[in-house]
Protein backbone atom coordinates (compact mmCIF):
# COMPACT_ATOMS: atom_id res chain seq x y z
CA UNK A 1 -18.38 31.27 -18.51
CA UNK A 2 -21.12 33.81 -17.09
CA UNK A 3 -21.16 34.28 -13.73
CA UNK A 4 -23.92 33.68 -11.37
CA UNK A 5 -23.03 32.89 -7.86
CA UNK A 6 -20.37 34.60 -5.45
CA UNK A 7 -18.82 33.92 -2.57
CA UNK A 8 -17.48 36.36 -0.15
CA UNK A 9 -14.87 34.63 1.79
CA UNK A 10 -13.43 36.11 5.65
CA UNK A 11 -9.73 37.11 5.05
CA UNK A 12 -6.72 37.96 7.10
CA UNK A 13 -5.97 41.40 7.34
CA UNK A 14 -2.28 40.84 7.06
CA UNK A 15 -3.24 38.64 4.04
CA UNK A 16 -4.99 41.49 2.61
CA UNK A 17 -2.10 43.84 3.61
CA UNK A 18 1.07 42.19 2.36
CA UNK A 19 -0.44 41.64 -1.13
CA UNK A 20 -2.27 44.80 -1.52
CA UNK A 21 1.27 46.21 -1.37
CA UNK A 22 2.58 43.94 -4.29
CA UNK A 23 1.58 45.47 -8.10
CA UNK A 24 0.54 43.09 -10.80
CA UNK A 25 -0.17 39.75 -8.90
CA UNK A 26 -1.94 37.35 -11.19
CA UNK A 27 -3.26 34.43 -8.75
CA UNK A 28 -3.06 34.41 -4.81
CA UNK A 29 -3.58 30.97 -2.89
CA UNK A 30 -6.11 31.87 -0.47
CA UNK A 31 -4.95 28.93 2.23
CA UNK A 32 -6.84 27.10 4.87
CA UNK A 33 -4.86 26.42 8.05
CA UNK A 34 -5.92 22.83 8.34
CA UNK A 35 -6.92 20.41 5.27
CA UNK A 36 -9.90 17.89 4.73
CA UNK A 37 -12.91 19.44 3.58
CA UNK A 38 -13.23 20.66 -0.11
CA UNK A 39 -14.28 23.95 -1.35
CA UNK A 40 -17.45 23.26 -3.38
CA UNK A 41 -19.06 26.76 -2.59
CA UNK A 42 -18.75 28.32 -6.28
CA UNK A 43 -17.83 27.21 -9.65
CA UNK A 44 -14.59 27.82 -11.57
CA UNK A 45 -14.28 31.33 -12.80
CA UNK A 46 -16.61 32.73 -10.57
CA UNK A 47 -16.05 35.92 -8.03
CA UNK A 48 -14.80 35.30 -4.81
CA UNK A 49 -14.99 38.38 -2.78
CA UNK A 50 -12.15 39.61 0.39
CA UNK A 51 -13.82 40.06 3.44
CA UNK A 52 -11.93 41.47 5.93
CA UNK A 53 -11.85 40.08 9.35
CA UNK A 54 -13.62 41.69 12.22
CA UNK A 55 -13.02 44.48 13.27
CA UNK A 56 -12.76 45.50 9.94
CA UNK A 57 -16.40 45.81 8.16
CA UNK A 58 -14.93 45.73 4.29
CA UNK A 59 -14.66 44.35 1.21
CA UNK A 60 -11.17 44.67 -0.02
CA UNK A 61 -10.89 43.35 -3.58
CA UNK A 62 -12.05 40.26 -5.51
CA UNK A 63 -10.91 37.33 -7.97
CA UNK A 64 -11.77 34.28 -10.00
CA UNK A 65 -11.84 30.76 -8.41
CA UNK A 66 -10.17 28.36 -10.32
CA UNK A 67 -9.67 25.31 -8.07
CA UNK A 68 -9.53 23.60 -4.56
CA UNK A 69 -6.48 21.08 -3.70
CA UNK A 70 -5.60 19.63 0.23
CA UNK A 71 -1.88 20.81 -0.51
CA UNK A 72 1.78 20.14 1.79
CA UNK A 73 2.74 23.59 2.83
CA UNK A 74 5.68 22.88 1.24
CA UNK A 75 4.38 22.40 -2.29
CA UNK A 76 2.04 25.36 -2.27
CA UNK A 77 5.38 27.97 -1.10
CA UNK A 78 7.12 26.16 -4.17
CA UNK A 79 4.03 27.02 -6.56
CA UNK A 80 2.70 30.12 -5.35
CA UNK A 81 5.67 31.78 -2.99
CA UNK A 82 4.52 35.20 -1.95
CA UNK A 83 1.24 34.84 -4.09
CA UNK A 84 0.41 32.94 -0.53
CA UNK A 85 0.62 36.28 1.51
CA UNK A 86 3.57 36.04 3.28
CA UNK A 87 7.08 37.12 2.54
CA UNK A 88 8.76 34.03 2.51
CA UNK A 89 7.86 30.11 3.46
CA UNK A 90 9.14 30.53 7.39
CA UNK A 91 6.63 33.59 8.17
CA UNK A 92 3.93 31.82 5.99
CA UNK A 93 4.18 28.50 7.78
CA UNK A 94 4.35 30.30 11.43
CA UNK A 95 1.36 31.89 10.35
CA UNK A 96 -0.73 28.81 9.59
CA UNK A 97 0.60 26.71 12.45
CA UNK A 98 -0.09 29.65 14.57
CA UNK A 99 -3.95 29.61 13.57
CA UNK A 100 -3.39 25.79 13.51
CA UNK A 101 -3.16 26.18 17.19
CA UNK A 102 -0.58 23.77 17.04
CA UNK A 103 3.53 23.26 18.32
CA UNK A 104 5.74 24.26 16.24
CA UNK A 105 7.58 20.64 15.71
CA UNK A 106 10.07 20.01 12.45
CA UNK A 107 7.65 18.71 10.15
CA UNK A 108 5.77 21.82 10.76
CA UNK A 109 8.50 24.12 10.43
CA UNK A 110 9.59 22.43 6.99
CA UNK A 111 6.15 22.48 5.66
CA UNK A 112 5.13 18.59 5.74
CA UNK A 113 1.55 18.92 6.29
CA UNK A 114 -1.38 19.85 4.39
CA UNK A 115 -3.21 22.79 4.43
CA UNK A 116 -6.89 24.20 1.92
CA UNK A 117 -6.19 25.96 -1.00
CA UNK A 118 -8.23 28.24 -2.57
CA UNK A 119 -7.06 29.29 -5.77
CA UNK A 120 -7.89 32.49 -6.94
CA UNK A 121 -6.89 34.35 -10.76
CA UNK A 122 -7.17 37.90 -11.38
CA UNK A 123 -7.03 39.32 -7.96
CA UNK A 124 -7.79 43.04 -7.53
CA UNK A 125 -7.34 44.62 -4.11
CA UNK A 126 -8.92 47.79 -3.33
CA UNK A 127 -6.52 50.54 -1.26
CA UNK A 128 -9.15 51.75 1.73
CA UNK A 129 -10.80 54.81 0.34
CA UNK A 130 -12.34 52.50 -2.18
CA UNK A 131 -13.11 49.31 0.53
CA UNK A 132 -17.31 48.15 -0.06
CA UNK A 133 -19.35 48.07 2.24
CA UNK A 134 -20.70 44.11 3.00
CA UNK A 135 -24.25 42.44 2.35
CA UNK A 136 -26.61 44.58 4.66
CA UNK A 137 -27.43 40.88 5.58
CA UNK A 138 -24.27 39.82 6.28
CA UNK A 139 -24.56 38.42 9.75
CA UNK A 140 -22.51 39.94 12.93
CA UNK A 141 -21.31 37.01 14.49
CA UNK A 142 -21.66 33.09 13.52
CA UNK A 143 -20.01 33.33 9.96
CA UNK A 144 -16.92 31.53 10.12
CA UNK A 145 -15.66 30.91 6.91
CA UNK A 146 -17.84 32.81 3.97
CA UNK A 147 -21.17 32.86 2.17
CA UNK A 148 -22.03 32.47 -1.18
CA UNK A 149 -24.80 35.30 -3.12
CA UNK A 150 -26.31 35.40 -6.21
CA UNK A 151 -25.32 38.18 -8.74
CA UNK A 152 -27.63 38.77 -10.30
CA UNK A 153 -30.02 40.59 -8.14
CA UNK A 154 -29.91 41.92 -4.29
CA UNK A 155 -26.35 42.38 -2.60
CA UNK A 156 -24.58 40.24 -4.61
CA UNK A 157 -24.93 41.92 -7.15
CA UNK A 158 -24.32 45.53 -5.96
CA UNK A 159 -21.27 43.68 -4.61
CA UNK A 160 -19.94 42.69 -7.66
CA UNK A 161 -20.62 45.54 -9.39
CA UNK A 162 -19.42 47.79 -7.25
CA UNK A 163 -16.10 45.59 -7.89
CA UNK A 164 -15.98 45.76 -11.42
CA UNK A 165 -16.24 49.37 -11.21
CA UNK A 166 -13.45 49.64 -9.28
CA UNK A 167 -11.43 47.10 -11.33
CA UNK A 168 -11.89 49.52 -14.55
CA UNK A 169 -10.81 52.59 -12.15
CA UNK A 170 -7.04 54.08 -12.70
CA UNK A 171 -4.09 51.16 -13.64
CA UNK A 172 -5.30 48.72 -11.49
CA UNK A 173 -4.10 44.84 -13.21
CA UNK A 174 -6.86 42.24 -14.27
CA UNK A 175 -5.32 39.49 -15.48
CA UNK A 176 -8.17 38.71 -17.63
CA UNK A 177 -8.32 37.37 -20.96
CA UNK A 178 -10.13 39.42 -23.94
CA UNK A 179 -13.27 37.78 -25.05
CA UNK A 180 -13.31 37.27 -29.29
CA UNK A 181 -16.79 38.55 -29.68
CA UNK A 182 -16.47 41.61 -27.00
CA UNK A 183 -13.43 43.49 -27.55
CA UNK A 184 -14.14 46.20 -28.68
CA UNK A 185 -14.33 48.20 -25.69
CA UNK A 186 -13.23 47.33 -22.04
CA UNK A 187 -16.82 48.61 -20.88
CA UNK A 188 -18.17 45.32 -22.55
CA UNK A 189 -15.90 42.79 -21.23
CA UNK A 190 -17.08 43.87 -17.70
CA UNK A 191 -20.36 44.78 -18.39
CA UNK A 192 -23.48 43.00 -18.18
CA UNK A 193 -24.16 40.15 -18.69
CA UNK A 194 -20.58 39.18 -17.28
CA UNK A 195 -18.63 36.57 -18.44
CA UNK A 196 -15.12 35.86 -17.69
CA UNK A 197 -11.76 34.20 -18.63
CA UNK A 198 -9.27 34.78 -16.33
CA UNK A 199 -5.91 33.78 -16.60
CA UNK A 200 -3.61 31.08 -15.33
CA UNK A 201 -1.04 32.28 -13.25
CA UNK A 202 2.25 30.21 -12.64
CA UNK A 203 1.16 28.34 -9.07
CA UNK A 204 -2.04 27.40 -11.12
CA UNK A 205 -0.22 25.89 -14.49
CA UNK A 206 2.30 24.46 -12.14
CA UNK A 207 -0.20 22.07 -10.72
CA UNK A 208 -2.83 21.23 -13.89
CA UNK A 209 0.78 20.44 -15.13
CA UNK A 210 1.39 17.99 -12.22
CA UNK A 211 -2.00 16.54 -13.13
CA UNK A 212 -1.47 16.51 -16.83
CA UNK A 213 1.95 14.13 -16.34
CA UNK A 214 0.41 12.25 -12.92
CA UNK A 215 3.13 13.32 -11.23
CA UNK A 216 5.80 12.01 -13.04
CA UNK A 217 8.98 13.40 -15.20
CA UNK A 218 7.91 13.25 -18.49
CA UNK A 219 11.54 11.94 -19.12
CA UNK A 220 12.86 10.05 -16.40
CA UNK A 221 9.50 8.84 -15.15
CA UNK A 222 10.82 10.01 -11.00
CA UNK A 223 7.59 10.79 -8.94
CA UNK A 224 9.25 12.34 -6.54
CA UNK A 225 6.85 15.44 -5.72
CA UNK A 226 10.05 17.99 -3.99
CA UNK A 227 12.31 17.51 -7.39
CA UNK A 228 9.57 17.85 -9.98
CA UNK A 229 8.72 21.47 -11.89
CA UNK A 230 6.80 22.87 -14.67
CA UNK A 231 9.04 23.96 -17.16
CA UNK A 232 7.43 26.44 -19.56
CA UNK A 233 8.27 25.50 -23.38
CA UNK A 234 8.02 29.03 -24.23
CA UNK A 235 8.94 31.40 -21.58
CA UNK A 236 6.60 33.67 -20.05
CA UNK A 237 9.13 36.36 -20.47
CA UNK A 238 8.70 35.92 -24.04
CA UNK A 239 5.27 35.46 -24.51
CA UNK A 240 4.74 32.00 -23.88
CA UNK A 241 1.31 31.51 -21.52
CA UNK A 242 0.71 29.67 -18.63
CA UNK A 243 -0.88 27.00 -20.91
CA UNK A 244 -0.91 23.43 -20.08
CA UNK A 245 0.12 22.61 -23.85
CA UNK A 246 2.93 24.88 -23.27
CA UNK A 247 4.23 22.76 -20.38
CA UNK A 248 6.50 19.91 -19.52
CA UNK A 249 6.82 18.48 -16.07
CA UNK A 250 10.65 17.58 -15.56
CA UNK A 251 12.90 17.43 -13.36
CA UNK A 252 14.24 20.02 -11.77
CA UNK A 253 18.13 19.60 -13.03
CA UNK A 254 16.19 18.78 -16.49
CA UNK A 255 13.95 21.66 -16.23
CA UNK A 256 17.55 23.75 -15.74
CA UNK A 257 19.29 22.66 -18.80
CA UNK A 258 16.01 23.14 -20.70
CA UNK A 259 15.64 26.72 -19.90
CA UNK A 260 19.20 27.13 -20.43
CA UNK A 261 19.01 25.18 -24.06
CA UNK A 262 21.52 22.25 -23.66
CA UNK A 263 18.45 19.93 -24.23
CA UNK A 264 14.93 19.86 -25.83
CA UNK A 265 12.08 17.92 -27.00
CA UNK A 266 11.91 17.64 -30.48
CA UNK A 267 8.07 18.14 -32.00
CA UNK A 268 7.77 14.57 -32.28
CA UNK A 269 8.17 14.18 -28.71
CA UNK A 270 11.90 12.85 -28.48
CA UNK A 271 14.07 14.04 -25.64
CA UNK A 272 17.47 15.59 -27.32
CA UNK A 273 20.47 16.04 -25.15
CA UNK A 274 22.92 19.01 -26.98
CA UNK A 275 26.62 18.52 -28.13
CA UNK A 276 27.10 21.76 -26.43
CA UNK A 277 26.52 19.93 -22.49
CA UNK A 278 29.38 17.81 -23.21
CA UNK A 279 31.73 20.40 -25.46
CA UNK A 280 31.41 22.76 -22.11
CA UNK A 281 31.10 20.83 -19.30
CA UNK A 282 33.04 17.59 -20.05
CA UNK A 283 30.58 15.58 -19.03
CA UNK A 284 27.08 14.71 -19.04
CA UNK A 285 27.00 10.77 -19.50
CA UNK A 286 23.53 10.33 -17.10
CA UNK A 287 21.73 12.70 -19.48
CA UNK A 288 22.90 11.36 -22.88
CA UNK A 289 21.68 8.01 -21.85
CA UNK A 290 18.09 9.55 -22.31
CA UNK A 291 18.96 11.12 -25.69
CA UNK A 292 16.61 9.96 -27.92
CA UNK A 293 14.01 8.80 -25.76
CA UNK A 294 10.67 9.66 -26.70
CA UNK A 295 8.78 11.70 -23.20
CA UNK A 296 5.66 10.41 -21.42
CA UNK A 297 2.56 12.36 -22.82
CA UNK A 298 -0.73 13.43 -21.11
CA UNK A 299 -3.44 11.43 -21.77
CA UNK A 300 -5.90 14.12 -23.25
CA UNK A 301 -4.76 15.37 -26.80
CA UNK A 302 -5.57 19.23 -25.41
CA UNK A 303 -2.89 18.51 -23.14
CA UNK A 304 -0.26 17.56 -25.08
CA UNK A 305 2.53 19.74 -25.36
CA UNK A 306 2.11 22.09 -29.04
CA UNK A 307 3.85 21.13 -31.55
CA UNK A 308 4.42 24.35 -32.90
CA UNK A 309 6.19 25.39 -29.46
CA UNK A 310 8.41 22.65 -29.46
CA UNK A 311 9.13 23.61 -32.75
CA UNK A 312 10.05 27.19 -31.27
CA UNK A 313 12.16 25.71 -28.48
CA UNK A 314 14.09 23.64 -30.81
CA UNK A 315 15.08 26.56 -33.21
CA UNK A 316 15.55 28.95 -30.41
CA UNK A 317 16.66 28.19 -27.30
CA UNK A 318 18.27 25.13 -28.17
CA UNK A 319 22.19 25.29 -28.18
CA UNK A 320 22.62 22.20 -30.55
C-alpha cells in the first residue's frame, strides 16, 4: 500500500535499548501496560516512528504497523518472546506491572492479564549518532502516548525520510518484501512515492493463524489457548514464509511430531499418523485414533493451507 499517515509513538528507553542490541529482528510488539482501548491511529503497513521518552529528545528507528490485539501477557511472551523488549517473560511482566502501578499478585506474575499490543514489522533502530531530531512541533509536555503526521509534506515527511535514508545506510535489516514492478534497484523500493510490503514475522503469523482456525486445533478441535501453536508447513529455516497458507494451528504435542515428521496432512487435507511413531516408540494409540481424519479448514479459500506445501511436507519431512 502507499503510505500516507505516520505515527510517532513515546517509547521506553530500555525498550529501545535491549532491542537495538539484537541484529535482524523482524517484528517487535510494542505493548501497552494496561488493555481496553484500540489502536486506530494509522493503517496497516504504515510507519510508526520510536520516540524516545523524555529526557531523551530522539527518534530512534521506525517500522510497519500491522495490527492491534488486547492480548494475556502470557500469550504475547509465547508469540513474540524477546521481540517484546525484555529478556525473558519474568523481567517483561515486572516491567509492565511496574508501569501498571499495580502489586505484584500470582496472576500477575504468571502473565494472566491483558495488556495493548502494537504490532510492528520491519523494525529498524538507529545506534545514537544517527538518532532524528522530532517534529519542531512536537509539543514539550501533554503528549502522552503519540501523534500521528502526514508524509507527505511538513515534518512528517522529513521524518520519514530521514528514516528511509538511514534504513538504506550500511547492513542495517528491513524485512521488507521486493515489490514486482520496482526491483530493479533498492533506491526505488524506498523512494518516492513509497509503498510498502513488509513482512510477517513469527508473533504476527502466529496469531492471523489463531484467527484463521478460531482458535481451535485443526485436528483435535481443543480451544485451549496455552496448548495451541502455529506450526509452519514449511519451515522457515528452509524457506517456508510466515504465510497464513503455510500454517496449521495444532496442538502443541501435534505441532512436535509434525516438525519432527511422524505425522502430516496429506494435500487433501487428511491427518496421517506415521508407522514410524509406533515402530520407535511402541506406542501411540491416542494419535492413531485421528489417522485419517480429515483437519478443520479456515473459512476463506486464501487461507487454506497450500496444497503444494502439504505436498512438500508429505514427501519430505514425513517419516512414513
Amino acid at each position: 500500500m502507499e503510505v500516507g499517515t505516520g505515527y510517532i509513538g513515546l517509547t521506553d528507553p530500555d525498550w529501545y535499548s535491549f532491542l537495538a542490541a539484537k541484529p535482524h529482528i523482524d517484528e517487535v510488539n510494542f505493548w501497552q501496560p494496561h488493555g481496553g482501548r484500540a489502536f486506530r491511529a494509522i493503517k496497516k503497513d504504515e510507519p510508526f516512528f520510536f520516540k524516545l521518552r523524555a529526557p531523551y529528545k530522539a527518534i530512534v528507528g521506525f517500522g510497519f504497523f500491522q495490527r492491534f490485539e488486547n492480548l494475556p501477557a502470557w500469550l504475547a511472551w509465547d508469540c513474540f518472546g524477546e521481540s517484546n523488549g525484555a529478556e525473558d517473560m519474568d523481567t517483561m511482566l515486572r516491567n509492565i506491572v511496574r508501569l501498571r502501578g499495580e502489586e505484584a499478585t500470582y496472576s500477575k506474575r504468571i502473565g494472566d492479564f491483558e495488556i495493548g499490543c502494537i504490532m510492528i514489522t520491519a523494525p529498524v533502530f538507529f545506534p545514537q549518532n544517527e538518532w532524528i531530531t522530532p517534529p519542531n512541533d512536537w509539543a514539550k509536555s501533554g503528549i502522552q502516548q503519540g501523534k500521528t503526521y502526514p508524509l507527505t509534506s511538513g515534518e512528517g515527511k522529513r521524518v520519514f525520510e530521514e528514516c528511509l535514508e538511514r534504513a538504506r545506510k550500511g547492513n542495517k535489516y528491513w524485512n521488507v518484501q521486493p515489490i514486482p514492478s520496482k526491483v530493479a534497484e533498492p533506491q526505488e523500493r524506498y523512494g518516492s512515492p513509497v509503498i510498502i510490503h513488509p513482512r510477517l514475522g513469527q508473533g504476527i503469523f502466529s496469531l492471523e493463524v489463531r484467527d484463521a482456525y478460531n482458535g481451535a486445533c485443526a485436528v483435535t478441535h481443543e480451544h485451549s489457548a496455552p496448548v495451541l501453536e502455529a506450526a509452519h508447513i514449511k519451515p522457515y529455516s528452509q524457506g517456508g514464509e510466515h504465510l497464513v497458507n503455510n500454517g496449521l494451528l495444532l496442538r502443541r504435542d501435534l505441532h512436535s511430531l509434525y516438525d519432527r515428521g511422524y505425522v502430516t496432512v496429506t494435500p487433501d487435507y487428511i491427518f496421517q499418523v506415521g508407522n514410524s511413531l509406533r515402530d520407535e516408540f511402541k506406542n501411540g494409540r491416542s494419535y492413531y485414533q485421528l489417522s485419517g481424519e480429515r483437519i478443520a479448514l479456515p473459512s476463506h479459500e486464501l487461507l487454506k493451507p497450500d496444497k503444494n506445501l502439504l505436498d512438500w511436507h508429505s514427501h519430505n519431512i514425513f517419516k512414513g
